[in-house]
PDB file of N, CA and C in Angstrom:
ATOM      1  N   UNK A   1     -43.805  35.905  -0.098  1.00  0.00           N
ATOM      2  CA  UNK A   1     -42.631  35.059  -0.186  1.00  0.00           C
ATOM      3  C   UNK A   1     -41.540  35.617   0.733  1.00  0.00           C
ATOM      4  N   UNK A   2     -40.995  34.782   1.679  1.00  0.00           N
ATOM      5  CA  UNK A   2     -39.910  34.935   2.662  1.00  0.00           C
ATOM      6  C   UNK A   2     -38.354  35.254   1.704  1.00  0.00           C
ATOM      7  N   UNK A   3     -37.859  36.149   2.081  1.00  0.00           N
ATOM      8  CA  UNK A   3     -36.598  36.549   1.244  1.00  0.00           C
ATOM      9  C   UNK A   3     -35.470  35.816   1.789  1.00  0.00           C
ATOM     10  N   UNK A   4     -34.600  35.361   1.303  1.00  0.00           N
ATOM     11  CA  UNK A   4     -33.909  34.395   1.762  1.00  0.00           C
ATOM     12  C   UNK A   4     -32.387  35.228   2.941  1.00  0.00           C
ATOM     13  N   UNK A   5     -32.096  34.847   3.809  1.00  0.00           N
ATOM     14  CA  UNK A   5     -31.147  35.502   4.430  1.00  0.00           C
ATOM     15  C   UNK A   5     -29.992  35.683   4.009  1.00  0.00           C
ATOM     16  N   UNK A   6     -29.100  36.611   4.079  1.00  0.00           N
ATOM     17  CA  UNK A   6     -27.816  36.564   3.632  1.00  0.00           C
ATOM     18  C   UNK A   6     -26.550  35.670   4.146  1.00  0.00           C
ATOM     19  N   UNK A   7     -25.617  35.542   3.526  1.00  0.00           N
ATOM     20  CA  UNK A   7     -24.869  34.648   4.087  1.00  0.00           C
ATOM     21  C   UNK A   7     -24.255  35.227   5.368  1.00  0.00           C
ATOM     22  N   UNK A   8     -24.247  36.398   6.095  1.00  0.00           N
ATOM     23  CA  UNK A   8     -24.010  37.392   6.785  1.00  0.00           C
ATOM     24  C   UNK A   8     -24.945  36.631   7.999  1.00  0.00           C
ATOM     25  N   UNK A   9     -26.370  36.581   7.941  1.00  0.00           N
ATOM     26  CA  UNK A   9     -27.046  36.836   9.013  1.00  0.00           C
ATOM     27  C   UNK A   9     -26.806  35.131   8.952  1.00  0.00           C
ATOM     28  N   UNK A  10     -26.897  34.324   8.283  1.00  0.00           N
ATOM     29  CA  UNK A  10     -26.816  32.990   8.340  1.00  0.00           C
ATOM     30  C   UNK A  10     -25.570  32.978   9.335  1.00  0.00           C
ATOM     31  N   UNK A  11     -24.483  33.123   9.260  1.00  0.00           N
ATOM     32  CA  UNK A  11     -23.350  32.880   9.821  1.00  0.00           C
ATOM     33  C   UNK A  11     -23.345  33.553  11.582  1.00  0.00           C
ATOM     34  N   UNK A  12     -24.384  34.988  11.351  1.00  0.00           N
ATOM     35  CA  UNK A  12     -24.230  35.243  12.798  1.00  0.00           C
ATOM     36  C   UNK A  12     -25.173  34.137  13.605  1.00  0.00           C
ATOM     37  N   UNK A  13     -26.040  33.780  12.408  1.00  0.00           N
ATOM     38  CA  UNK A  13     -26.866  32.472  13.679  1.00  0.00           C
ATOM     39  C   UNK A  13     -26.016  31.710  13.910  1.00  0.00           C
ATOM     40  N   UNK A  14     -24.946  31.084  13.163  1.00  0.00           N
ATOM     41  CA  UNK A  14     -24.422  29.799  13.063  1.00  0.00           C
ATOM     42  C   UNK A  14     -23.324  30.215  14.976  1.00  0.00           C
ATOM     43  N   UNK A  15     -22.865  31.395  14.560  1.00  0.00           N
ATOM     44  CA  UNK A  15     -21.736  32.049  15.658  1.00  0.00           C
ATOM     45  C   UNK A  15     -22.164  31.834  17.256  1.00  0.00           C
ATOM     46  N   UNK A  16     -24.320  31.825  17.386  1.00  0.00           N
ATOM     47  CA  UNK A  16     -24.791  31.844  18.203  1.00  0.00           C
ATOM     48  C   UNK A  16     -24.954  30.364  18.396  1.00  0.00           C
ATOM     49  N   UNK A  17     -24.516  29.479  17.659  1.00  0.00           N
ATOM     50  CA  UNK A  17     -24.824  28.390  17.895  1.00  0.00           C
ATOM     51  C   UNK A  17     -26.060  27.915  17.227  1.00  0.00           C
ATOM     52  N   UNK A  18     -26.636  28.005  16.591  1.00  0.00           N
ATOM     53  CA  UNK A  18     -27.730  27.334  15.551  1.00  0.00           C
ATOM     54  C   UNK A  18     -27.429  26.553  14.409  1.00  0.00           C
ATOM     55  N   UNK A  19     -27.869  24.765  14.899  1.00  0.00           N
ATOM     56  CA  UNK A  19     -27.027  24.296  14.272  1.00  0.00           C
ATOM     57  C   UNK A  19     -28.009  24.072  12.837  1.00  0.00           C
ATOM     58  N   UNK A  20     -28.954  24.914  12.775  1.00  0.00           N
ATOM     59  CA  UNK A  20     -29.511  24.703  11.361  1.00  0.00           C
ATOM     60  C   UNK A  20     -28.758  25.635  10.447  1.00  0.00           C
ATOM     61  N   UNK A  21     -28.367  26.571  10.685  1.00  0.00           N
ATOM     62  CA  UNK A  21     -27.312  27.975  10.354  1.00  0.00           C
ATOM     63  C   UNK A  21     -26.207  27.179   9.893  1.00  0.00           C
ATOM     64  N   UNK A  22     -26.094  26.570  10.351  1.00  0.00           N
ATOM     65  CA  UNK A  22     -24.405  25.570  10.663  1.00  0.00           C
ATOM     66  C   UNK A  22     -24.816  24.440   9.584  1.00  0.00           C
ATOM     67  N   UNK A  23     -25.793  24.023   9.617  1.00  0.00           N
ATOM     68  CA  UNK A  23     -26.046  22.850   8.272  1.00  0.00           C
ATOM     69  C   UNK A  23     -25.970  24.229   6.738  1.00  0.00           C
ATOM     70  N   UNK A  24     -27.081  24.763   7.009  1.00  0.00           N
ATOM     71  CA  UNK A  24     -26.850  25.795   5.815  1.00  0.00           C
ATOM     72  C   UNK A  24     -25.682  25.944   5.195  1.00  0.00           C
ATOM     73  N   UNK A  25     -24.677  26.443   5.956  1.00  0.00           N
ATOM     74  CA  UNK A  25     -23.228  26.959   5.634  1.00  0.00           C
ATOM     75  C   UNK A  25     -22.818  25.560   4.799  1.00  0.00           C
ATOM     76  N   UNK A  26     -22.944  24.320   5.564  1.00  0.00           N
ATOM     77  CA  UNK A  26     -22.591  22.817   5.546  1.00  0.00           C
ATOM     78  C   UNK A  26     -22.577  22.897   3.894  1.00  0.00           C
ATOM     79  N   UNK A  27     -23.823  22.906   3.623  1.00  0.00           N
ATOM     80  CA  UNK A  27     -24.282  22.164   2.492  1.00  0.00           C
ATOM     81  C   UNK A  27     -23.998  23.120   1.200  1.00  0.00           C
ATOM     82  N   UNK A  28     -24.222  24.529   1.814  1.00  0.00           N
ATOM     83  CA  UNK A  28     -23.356  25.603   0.863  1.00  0.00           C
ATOM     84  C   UNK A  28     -22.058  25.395   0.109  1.00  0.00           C
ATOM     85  N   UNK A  29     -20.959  24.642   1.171  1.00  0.00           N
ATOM     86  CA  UNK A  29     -19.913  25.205   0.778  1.00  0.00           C
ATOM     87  C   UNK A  29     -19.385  23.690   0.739  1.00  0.00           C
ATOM     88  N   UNK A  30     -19.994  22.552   0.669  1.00  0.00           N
ATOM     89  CA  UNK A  30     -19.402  21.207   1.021  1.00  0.00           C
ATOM     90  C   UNK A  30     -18.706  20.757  -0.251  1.00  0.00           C
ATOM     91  N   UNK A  31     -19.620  20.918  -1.327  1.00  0.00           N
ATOM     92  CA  UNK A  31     -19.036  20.174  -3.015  1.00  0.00           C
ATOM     93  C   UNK A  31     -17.665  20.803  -3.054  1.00  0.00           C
ATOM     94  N   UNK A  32     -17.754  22.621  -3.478  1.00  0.00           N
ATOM     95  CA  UNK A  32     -17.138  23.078  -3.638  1.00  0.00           C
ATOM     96  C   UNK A  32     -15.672  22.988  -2.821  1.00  0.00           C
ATOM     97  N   UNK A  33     -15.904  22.581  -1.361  1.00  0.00           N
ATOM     98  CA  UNK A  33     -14.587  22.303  -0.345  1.00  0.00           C
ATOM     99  C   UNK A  33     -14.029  21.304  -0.853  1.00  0.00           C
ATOM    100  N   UNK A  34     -14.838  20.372  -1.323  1.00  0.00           N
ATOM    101  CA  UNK A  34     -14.478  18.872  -1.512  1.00  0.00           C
ATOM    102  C   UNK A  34     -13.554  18.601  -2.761  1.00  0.00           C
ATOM    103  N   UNK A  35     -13.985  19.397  -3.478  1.00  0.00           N
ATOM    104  CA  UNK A  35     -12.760  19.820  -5.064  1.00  0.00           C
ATOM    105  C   UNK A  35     -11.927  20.110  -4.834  1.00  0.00           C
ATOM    106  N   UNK A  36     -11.980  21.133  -3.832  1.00  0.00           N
ATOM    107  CA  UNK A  36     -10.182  22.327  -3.362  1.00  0.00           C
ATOM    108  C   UNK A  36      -9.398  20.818  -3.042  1.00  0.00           C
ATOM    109  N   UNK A  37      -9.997  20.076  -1.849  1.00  0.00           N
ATOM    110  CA  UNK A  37      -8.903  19.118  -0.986  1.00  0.00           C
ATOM    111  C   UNK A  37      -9.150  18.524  -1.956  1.00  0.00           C
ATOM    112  N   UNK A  38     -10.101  17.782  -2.903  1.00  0.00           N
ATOM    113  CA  UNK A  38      -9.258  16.555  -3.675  1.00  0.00           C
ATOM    114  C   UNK A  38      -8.402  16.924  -4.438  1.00  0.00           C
ATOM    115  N   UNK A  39      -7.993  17.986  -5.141  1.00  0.00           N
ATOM    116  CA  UNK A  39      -6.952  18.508  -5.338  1.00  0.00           C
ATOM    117  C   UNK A  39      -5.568  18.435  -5.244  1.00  0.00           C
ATOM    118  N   UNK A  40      -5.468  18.772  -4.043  1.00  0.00           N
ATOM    119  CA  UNK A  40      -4.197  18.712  -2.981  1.00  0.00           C
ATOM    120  C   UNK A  40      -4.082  16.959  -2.728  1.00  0.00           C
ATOM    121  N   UNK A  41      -4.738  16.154  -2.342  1.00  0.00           N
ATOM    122  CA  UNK A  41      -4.749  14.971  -2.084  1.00  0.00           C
ATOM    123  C   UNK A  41      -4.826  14.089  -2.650  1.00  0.00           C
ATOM    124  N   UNK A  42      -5.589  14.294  -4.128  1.00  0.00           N
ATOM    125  CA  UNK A  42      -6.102  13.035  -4.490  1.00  0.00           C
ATOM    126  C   UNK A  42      -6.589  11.487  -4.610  1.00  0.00           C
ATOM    127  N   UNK A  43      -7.423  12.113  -3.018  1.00  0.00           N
ATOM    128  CA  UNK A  43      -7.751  10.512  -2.689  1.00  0.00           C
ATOM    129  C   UNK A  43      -8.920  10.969  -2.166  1.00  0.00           C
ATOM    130  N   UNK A  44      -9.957  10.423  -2.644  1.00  0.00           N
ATOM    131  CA  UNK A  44     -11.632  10.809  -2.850  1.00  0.00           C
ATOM    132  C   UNK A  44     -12.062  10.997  -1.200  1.00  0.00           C
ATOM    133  N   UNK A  45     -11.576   9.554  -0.546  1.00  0.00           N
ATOM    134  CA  UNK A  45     -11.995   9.555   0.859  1.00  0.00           C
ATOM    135  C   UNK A  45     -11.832  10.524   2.106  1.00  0.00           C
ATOM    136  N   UNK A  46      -9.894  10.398   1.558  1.00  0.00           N
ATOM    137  CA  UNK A  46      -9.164  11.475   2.398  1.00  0.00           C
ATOM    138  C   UNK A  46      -9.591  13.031   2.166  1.00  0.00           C
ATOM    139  N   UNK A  47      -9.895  13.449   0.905  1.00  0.00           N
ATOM    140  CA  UNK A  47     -11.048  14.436   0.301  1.00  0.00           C
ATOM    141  C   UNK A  47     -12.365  14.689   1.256  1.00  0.00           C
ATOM    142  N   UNK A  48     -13.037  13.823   1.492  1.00  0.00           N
ATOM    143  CA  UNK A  48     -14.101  13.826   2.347  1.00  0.00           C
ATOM    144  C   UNK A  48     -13.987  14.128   4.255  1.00  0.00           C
ATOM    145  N   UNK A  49     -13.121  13.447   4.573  1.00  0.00           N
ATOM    146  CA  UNK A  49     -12.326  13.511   6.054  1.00  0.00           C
ATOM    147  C   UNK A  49     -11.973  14.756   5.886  1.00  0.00           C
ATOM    148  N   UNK A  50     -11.369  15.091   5.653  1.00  0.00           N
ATOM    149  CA  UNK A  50     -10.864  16.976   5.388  1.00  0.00           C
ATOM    150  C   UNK A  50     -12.039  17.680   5.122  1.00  0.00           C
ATOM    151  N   UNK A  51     -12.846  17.332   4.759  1.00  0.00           N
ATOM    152  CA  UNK A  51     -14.155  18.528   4.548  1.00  0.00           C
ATOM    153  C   UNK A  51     -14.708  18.212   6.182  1.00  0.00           C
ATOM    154  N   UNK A  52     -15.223  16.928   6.497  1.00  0.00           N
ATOM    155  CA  UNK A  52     -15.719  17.219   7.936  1.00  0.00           C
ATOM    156  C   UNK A  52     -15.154  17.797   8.631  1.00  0.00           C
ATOM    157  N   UNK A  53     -13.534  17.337   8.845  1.00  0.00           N
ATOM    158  CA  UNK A  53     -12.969  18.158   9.555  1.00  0.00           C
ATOM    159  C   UNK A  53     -12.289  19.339   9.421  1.00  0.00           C
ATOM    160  N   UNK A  54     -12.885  20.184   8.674  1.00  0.00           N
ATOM    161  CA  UNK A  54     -12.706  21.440   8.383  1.00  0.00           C
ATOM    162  C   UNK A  54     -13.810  22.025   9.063  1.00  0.00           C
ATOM    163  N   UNK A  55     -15.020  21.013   8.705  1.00  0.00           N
ATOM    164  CA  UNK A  55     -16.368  22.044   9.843  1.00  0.00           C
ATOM    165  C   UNK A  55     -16.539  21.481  11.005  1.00  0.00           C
ATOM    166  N   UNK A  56     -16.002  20.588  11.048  1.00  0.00           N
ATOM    167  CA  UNK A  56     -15.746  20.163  12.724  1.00  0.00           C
ATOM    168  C   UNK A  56     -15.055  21.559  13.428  1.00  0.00           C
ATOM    169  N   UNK A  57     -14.310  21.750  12.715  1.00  0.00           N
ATOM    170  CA  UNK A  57     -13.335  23.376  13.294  1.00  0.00           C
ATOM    171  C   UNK A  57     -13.844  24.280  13.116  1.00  0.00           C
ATOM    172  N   UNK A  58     -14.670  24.864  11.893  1.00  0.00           N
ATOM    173  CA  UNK A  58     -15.738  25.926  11.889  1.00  0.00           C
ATOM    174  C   UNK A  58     -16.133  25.876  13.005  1.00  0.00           C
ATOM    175  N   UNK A  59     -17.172  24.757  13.062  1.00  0.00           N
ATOM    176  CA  UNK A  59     -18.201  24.808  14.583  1.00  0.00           C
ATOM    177  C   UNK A  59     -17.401  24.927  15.703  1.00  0.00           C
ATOM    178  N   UNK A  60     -16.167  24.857  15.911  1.00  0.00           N
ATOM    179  CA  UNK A  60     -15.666  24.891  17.273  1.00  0.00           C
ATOM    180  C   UNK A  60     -14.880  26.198  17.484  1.00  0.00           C
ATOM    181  N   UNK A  61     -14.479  26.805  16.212  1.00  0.00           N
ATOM    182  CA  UNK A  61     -13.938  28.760  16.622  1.00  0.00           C
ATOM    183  C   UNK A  61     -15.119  29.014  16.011  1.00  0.00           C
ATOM    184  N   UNK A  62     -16.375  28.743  15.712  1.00  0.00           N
ATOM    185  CA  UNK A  62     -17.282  29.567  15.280  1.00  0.00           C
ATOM    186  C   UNK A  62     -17.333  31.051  16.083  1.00  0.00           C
ATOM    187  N   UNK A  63     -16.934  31.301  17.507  1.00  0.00           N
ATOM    188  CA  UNK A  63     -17.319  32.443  17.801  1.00  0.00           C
ATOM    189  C   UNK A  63     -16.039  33.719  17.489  1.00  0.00           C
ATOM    190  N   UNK A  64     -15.032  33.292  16.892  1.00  0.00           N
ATOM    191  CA  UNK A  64     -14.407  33.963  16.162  1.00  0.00           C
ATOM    192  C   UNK A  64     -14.236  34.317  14.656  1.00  0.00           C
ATOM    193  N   UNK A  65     -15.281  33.985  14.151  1.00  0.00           N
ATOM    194  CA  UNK A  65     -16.016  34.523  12.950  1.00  0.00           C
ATOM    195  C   UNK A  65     -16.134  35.982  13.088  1.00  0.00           C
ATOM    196  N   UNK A  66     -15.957  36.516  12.396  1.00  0.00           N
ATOM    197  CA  UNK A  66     -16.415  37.599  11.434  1.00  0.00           C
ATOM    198  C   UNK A  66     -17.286  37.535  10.552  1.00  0.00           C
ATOM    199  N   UNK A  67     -18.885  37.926  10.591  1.00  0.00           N
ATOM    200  CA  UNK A  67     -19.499  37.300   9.213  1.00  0.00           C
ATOM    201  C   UNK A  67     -19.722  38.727   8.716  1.00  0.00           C
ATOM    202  N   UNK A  68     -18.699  39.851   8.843  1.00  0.00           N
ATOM    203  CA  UNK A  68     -18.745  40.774   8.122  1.00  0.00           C
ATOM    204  C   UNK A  68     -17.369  40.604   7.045  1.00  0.00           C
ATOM    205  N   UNK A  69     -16.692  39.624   7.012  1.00  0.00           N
ATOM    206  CA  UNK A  69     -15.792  39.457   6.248  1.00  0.00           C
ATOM    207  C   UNK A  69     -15.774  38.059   5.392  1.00  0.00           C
ATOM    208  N   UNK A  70     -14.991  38.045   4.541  1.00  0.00           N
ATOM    209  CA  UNK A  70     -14.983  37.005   3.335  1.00  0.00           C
ATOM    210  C   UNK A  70     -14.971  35.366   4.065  1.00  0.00           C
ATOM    211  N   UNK A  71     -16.057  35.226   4.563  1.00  0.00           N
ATOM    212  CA  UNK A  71     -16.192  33.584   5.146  1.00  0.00           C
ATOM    213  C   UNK A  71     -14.965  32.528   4.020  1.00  0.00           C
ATOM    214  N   UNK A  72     -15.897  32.834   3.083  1.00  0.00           N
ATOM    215  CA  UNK A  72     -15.126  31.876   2.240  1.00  0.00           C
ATOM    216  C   UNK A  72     -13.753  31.664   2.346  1.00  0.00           C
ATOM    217  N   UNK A  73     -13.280  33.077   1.861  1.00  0.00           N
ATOM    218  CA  UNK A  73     -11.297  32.893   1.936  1.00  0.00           C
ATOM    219  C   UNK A  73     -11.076  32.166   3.389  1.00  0.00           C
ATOM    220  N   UNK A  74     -11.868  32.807   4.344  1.00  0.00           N
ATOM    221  CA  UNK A  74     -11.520  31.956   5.699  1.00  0.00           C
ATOM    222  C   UNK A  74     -11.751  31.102   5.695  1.00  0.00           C
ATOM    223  N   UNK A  75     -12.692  30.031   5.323  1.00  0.00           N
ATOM    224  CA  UNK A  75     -13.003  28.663   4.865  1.00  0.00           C
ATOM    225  C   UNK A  75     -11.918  27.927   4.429  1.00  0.00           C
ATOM    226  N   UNK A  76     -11.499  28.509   2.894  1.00  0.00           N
ATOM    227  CA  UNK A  76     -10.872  27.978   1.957  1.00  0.00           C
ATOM    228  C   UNK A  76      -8.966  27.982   2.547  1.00  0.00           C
ATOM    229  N   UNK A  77      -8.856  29.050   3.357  1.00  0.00           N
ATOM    230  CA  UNK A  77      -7.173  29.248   4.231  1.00  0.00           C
ATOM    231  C   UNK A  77      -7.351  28.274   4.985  1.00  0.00           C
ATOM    232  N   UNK A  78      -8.333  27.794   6.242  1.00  0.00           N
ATOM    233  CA  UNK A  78      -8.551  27.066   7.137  1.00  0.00           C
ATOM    234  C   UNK A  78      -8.016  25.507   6.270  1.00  0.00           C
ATOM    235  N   UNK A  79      -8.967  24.848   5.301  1.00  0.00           N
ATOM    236  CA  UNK A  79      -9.109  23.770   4.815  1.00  0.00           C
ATOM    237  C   UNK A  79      -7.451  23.625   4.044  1.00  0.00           C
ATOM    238  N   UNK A  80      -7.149  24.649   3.771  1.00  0.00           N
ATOM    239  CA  UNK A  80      -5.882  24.622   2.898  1.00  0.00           C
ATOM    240  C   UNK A  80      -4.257  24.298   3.655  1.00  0.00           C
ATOM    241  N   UNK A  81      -4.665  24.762   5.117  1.00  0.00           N
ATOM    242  CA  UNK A  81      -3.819  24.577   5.820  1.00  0.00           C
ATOM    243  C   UNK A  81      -3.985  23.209   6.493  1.00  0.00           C
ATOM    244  N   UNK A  82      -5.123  23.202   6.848  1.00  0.00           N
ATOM    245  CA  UNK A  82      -5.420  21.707   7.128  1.00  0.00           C
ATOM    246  C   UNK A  82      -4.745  20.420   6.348  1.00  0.00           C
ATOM    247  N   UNK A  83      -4.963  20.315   4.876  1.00  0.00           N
ATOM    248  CA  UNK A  83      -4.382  19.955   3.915  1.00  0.00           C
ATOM    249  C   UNK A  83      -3.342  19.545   4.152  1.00  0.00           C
ATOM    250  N   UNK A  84      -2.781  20.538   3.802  1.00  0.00           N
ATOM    251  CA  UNK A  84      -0.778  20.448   4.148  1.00  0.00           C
ATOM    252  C   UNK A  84      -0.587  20.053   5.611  1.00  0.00           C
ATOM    253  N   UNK A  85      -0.835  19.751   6.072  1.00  0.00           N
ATOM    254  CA  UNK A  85      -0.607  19.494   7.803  1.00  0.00           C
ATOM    255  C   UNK A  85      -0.806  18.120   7.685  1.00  0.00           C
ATOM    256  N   UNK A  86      -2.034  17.538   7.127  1.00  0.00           N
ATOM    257  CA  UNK A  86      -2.010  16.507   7.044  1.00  0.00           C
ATOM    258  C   UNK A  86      -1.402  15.260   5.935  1.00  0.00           C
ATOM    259  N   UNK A  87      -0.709  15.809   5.009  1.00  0.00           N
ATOM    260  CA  UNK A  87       0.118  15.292   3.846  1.00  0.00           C
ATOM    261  C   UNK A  87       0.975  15.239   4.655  1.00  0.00           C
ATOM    262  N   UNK A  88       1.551  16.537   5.029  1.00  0.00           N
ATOM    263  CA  UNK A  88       2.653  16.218   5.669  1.00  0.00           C
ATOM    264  C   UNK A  88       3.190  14.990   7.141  1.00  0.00           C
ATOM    265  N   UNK A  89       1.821  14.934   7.866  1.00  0.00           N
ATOM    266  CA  UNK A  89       1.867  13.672   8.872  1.00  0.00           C
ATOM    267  C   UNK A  89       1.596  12.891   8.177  1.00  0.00           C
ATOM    268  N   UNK A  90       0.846  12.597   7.216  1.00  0.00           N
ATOM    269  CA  UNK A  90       1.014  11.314   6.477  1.00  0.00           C
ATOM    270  C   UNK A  90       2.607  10.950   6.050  1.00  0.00           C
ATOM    271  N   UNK A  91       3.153  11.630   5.179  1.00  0.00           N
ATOM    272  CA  UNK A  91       4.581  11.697   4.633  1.00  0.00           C
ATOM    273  C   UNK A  91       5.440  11.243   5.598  1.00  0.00           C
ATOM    274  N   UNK A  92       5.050  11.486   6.915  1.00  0.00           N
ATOM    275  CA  UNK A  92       6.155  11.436   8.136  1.00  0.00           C
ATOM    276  C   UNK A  92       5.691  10.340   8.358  1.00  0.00           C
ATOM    277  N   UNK A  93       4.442   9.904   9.062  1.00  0.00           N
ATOM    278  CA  UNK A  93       4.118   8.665   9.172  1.00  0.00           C
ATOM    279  C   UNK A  93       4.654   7.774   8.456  1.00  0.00           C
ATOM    280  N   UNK A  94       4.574   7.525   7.042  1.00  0.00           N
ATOM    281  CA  UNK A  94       5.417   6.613   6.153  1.00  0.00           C
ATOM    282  C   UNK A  94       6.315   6.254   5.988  1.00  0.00           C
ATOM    283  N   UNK A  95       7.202   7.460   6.748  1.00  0.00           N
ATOM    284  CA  UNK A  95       8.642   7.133   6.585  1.00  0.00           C
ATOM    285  C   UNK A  95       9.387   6.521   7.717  1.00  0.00           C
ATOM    286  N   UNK A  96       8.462   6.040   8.468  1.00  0.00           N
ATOM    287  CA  UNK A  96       8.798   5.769  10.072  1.00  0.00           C
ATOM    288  C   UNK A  96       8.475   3.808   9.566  1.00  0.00           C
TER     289      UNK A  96
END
């Protein structure tokens, strides 16, 4: 039986560009992302748009990863800031 990789070596594939590495992470961390932003937002859809584009941005600084450090908190800061950035252009948008 093949031992499963750590989230460590998963992420250095993902860094090299492997986008099966990059689904892995995907599907790892997608539910759980999707709770944090509906959260903050509460709007199921806008919930969903914020998770892609949270790994739309993974995949694009992927090579400034660290996968010797807490992915997650970096995940979860990334998406969190995202969040507020975008309430807030919404908010502005509206008021125009």
């Amino acid at each position: 039986m093949e031992r499963m990789p750590s989230e460590e070596e998963v992420l250095s594939r993902m860094i090299r560009g492997d986008e099966l590495a990059f689904s892995s992470i995907y599907r790892h961390y997608h539910s759980s992302l999707y709770i944090y932003l509906l959260r903050f937002c509460k709007v199921p859809s806008l919930a969903e748009d914020l998770v892609h584009d949270v790994f739309l941005k993974i995949w694009e600084i992927r090579a400034r990863i660290n996968p010797s450090l807490s992915f997650s908190g970096y995940l979860y800061r990334i998406a969190r800031n995202h969040v507020f950035k975008t309430i807030a252009r919404l908010a502005t948008d509206e008021q125009m």
